[in-house]
C-alpha atoms as a PDB file:
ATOM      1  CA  UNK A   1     -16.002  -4.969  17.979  1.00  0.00           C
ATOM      2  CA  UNK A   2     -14.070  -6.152  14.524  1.00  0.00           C
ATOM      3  CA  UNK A   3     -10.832  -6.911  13.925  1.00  0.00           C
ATOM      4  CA  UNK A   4      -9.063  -4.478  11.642  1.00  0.00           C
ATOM      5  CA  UNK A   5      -6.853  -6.106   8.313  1.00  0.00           C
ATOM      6  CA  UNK A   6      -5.028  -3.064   7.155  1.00  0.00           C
ATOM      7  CA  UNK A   7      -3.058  -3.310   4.179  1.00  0.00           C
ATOM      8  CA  UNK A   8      -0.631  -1.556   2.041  1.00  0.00           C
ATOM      9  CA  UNK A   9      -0.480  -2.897  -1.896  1.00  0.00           C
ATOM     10  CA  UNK A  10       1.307  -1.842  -4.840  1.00  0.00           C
ATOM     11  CA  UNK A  11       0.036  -4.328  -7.203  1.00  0.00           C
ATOM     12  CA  UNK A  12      -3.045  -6.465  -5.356  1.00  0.00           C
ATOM     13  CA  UNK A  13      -1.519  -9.383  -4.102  1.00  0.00           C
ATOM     14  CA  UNK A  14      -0.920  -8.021  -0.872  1.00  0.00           C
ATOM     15  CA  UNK A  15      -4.182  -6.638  -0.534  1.00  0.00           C
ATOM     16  CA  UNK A  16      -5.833 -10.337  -1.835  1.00  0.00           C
ATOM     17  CA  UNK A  17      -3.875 -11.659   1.473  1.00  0.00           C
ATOM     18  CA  UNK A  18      -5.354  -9.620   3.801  1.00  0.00           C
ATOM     19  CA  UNK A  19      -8.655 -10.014   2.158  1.00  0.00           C
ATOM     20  CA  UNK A  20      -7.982 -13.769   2.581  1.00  0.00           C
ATOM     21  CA  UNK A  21      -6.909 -13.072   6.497  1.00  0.00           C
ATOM     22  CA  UNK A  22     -10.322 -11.006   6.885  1.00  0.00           C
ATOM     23  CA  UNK A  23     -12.252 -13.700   5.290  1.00  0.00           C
ATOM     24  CA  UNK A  24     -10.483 -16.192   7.037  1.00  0.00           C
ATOM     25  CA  UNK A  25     -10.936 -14.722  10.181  1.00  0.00           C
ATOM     26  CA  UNK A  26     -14.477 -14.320   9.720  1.00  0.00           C
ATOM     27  CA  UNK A  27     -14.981 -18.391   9.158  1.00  0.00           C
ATOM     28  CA  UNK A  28     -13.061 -18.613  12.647  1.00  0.00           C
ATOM     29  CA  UNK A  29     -15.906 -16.716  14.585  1.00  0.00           C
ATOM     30  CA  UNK A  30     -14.068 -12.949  14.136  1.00  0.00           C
ATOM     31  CA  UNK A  31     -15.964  -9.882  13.020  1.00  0.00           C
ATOM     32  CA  UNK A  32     -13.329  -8.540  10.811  1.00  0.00           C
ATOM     33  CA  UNK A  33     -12.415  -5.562   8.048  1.00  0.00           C
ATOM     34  CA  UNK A  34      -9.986  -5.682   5.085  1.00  0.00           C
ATOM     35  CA  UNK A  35      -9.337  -1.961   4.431  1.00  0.00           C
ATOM     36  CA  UNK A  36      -6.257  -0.315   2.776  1.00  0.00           C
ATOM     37  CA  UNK A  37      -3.944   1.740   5.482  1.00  0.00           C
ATOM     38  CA  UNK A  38      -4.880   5.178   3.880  1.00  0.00           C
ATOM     39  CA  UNK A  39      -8.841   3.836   4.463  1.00  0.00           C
ATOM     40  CA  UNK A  40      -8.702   2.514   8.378  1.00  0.00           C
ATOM     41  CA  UNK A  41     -10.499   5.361   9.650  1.00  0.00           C
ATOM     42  CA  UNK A  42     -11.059   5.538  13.480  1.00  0.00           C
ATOM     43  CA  UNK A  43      -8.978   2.535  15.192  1.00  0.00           C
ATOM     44  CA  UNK A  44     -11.002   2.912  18.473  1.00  0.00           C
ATOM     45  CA  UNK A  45     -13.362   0.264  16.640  1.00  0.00           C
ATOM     46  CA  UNK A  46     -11.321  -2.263  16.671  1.00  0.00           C
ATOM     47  CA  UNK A  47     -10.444  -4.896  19.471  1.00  0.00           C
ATOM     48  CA  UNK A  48      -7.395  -6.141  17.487  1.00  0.00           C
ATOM     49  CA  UNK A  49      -5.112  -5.556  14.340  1.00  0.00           C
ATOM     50  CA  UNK A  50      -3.727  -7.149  11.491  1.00  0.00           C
ATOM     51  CA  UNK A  51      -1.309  -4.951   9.404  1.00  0.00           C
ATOM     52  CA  UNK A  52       0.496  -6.053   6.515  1.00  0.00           C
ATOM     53  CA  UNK A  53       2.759  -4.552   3.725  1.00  0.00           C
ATOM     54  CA  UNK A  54       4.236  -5.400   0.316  1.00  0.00           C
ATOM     55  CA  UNK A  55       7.961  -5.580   0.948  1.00  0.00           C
ATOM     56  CA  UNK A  56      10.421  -4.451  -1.924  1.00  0.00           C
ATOM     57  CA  UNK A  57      14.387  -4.054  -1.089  1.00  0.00           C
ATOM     58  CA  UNK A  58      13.843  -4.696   2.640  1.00  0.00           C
ATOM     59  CA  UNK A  59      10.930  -2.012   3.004  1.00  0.00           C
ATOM     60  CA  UNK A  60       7.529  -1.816   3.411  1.00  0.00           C
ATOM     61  CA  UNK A  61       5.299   0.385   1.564  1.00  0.00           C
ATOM     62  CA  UNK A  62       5.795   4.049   3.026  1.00  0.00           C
ATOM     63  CA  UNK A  63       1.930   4.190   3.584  1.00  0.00           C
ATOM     64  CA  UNK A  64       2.136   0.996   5.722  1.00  0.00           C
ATOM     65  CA  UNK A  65       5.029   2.852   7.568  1.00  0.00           C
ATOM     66  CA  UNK A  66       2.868   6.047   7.905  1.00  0.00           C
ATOM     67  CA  UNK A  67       0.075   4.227   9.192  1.00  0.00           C
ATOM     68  CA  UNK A  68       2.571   2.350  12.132  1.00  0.00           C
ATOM     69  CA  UNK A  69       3.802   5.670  13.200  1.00  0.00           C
ATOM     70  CA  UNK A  70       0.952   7.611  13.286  1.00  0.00           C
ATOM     71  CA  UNK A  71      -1.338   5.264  14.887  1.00  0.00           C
ATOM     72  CA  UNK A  72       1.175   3.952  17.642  1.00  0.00           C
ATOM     73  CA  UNK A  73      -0.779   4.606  20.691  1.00  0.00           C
ATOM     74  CA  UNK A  74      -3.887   2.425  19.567  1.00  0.00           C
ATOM     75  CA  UNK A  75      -1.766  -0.140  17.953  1.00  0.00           C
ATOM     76  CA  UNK A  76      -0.330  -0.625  21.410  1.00  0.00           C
ATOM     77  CA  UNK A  77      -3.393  -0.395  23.160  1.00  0.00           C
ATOM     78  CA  UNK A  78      -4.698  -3.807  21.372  1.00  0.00           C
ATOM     79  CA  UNK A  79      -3.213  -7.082  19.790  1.00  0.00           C
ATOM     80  CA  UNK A  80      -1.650  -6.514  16.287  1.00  0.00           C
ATOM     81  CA  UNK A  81      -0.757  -8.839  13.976  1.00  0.00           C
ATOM     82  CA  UNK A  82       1.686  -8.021  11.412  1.00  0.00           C
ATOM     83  CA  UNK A  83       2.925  -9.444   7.748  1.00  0.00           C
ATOM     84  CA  UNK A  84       4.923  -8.602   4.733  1.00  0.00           C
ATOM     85  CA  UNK A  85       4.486 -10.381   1.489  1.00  0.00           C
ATOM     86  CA  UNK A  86       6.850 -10.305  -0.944  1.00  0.00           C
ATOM     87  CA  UNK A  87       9.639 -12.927  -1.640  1.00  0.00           C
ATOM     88  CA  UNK A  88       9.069 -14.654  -4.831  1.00  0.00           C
ATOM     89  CA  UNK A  89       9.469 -18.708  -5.437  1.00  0.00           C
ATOM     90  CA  UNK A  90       8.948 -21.826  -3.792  1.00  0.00           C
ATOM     91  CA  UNK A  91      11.842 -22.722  -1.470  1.00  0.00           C
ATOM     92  CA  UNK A  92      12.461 -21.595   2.039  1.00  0.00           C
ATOM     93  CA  UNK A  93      15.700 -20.706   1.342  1.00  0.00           C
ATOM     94  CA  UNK A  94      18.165 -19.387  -1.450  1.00  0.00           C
ATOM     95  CA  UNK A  95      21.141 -21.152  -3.207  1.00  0.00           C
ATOM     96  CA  UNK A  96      23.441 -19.784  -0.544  1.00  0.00           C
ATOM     97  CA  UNK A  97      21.223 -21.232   2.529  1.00  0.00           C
ATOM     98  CA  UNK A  98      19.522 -17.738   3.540  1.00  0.00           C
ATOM     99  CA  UNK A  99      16.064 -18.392   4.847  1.00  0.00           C
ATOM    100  CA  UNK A 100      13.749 -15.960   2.480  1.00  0.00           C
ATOM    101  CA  UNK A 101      11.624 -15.603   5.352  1.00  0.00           C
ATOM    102  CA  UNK A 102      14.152 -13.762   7.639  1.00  0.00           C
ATOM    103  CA  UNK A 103      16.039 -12.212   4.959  1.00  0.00           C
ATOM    104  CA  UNK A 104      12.493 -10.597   3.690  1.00  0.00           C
ATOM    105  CA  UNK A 105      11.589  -8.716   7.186  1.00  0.00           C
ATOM    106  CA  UNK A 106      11.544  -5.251   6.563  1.00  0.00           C
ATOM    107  CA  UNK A 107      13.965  -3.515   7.934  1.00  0.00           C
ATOM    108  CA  UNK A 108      11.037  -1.520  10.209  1.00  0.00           C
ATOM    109  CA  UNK A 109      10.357  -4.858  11.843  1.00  0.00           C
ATOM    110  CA  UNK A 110      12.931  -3.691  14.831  1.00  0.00           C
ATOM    111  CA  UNK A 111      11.143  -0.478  15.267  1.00  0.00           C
ATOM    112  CA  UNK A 112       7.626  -1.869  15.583  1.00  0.00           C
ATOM    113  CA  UNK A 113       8.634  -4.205  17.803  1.00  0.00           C
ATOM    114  CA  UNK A 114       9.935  -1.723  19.546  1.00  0.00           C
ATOM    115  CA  UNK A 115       7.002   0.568  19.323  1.00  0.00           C
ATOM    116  CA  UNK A 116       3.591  -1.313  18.927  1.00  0.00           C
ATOM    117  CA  UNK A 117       4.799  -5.114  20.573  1.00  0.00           C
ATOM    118  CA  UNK A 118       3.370  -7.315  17.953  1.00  0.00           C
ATOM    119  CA  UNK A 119       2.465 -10.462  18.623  1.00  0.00           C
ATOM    120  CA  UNK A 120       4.063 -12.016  15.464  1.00  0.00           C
ATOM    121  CA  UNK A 121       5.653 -10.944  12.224  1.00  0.00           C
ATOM    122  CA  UNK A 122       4.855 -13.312   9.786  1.00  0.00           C
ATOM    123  CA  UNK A 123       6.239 -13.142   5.720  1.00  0.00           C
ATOM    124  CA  UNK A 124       4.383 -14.777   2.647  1.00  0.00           C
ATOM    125  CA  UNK A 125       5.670 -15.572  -0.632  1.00  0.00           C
ATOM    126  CA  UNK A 126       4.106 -12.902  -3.219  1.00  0.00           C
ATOM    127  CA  UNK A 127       3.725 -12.634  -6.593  1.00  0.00           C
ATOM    128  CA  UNK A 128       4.955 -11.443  -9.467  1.00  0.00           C
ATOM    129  CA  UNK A 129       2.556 -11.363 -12.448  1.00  0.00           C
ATOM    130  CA  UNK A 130       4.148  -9.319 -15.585  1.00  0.00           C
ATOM    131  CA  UNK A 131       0.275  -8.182 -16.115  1.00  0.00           C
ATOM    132  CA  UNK A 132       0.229  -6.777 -13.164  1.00  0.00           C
ATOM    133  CA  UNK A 133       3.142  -4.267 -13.430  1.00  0.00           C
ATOM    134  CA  UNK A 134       3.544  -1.122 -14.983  1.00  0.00           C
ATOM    135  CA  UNK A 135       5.314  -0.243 -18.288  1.00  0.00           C
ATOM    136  CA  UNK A 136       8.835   0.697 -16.548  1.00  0.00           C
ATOM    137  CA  UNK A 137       8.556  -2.365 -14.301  1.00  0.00           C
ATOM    138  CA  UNK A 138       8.067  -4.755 -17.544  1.00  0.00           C
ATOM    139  CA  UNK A 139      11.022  -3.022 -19.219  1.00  0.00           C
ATOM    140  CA  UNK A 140      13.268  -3.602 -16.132  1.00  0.00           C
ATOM    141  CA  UNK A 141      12.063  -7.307 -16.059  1.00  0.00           C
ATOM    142  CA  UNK A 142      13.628  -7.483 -19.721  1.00  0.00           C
ATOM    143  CA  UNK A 143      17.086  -6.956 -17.912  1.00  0.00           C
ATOM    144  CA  UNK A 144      18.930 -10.585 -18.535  1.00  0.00           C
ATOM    145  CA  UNK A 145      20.193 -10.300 -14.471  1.00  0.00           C
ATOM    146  CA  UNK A 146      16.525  -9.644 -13.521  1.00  0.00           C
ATOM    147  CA  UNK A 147      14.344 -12.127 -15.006  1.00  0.00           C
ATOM    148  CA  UNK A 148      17.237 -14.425 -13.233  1.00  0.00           C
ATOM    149  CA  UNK A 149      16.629 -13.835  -9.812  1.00  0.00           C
ATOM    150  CA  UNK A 150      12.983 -12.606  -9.867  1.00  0.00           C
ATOM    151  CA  UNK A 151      10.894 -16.072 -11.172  1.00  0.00           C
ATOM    152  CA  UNK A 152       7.250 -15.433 -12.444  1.00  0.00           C
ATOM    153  CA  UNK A 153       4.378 -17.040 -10.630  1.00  0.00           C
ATOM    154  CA  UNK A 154       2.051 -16.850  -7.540  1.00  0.00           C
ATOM    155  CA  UNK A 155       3.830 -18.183  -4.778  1.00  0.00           C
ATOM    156  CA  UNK A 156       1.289 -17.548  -2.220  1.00  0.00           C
ATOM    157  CA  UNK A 157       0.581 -20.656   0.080  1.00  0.00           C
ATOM    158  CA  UNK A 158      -3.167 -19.811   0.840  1.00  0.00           C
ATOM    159  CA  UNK A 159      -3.410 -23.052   3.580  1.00  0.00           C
ATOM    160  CA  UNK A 160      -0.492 -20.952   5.358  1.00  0.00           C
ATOM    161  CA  UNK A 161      -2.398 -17.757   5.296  1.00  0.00           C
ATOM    162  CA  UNK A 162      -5.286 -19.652   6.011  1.00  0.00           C
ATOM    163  CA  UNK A 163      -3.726 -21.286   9.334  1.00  0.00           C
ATOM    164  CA  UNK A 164      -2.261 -18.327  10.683  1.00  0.00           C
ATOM    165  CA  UNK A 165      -5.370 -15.936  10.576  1.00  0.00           C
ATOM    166  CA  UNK A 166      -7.205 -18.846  12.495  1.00  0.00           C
ATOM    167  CA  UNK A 167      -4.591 -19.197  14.687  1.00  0.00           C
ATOM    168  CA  UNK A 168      -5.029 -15.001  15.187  1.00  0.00           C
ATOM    169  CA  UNK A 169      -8.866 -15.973  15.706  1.00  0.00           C
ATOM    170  CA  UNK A 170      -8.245 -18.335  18.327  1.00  0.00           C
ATOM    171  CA  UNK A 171      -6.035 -16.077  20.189  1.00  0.00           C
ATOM    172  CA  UNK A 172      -8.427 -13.710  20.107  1.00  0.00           C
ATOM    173  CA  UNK A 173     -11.288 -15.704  21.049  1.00  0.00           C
ATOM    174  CA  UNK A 174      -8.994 -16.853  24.569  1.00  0.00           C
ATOM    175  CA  UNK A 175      -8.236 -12.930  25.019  1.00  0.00           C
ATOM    176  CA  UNK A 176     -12.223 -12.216  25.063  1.00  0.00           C
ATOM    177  CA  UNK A 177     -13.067 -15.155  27.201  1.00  0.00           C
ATOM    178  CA  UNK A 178     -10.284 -14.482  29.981  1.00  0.00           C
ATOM    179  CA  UNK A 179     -11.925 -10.981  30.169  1.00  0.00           C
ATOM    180  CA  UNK A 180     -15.227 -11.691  30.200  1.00  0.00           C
ATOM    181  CA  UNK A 181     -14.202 -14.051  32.941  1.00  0.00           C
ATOM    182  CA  UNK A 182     -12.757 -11.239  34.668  1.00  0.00           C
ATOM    183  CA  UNK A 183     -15.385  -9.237  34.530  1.00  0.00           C
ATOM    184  CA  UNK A 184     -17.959 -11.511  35.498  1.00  0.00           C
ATOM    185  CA  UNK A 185     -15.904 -11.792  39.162  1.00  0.00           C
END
């Protein structure tokens, strides 16, 4: 069985970090699939889940949401992992001392808790790359107040996303071996 990375993108660089958790997960011993939410295709594959969304205004994506909701029974039925991506820069927190990190949760974070009992919620720094946007985005990024507050650049920290999908891999390596050790008895 395979571990399930399902993502939900606007511009790529949330679906490069679940690519990179896939990958990752696959150098840590894990069978694993990077697949966009609207691909996942029958869950009762997987032994484990790793669902992540870009995050814009304190949202996820509203396929990302879809998939949550609709797919609640067999997201509870195995571990899930989930992460947003989206806060832009370098520093952990803003001028005014508000961790990024916490401030970027989406604000669905307290209903999947609620509903699916993640393990961990984890957020990564995104990216903004003018290339990357479309026409209407550029022209709002000409906006004196925007191009303030939203700084250009790929602020991804690849050894964090790195750590934490082995970390996932680990976790699901003592998961397997405590049942196997079960049934074996």
């Amino acid at each position: 069985m395979s571990v399930l990375v399902a993502y939900a993108s606007k511009h790529g660089a949330t679906m490069e970090i679940a690519e990179r958790i896939a990958e990752n997960l696959r150098e840590a011993g894990q069978d694993a699939d990077a697949r966009p939410v609207q691909a996942a295709g029958d869950l009762g594959y997987y032994k484990g889940f790793v669902v992540g969304s870009a995050a814009y205004m304190g949202r996820w994506l509203k396929d990302a949401v879809a998939f949550v909701r609709k797919n609640q029974d067999p997201l509870t039925q195995r571990p899930v992992w989930l992460f947003s991506s989206g806060p832009l820069g370098t520093e952990a927190t803003d001028a005014k001392g508000v961790d990024l990190h916490t401030a970027a949760e989406p604000r669905e974070l307290a209903e999947f808790r609620a509903a699916i009992h993640p393990r961990e919620h984890r957020v990564f720094f995104g990216v903004l790359d003018p290339d990357r946007l479309s026409f209407t985005e550029r022209s709002l990024r000409k906006l004196p107040a925007t191009r303030a507050i939203l700084p250009e650049g790929d602020f991804r920290d690849w050894n964090e996303i790195q750590e934490w999908a082995y970390g996932i891999a680990k976790e699901l390596a003592q998961t397997q071996a405590r049942h196997e050790e079960q049934d074996s008895r």
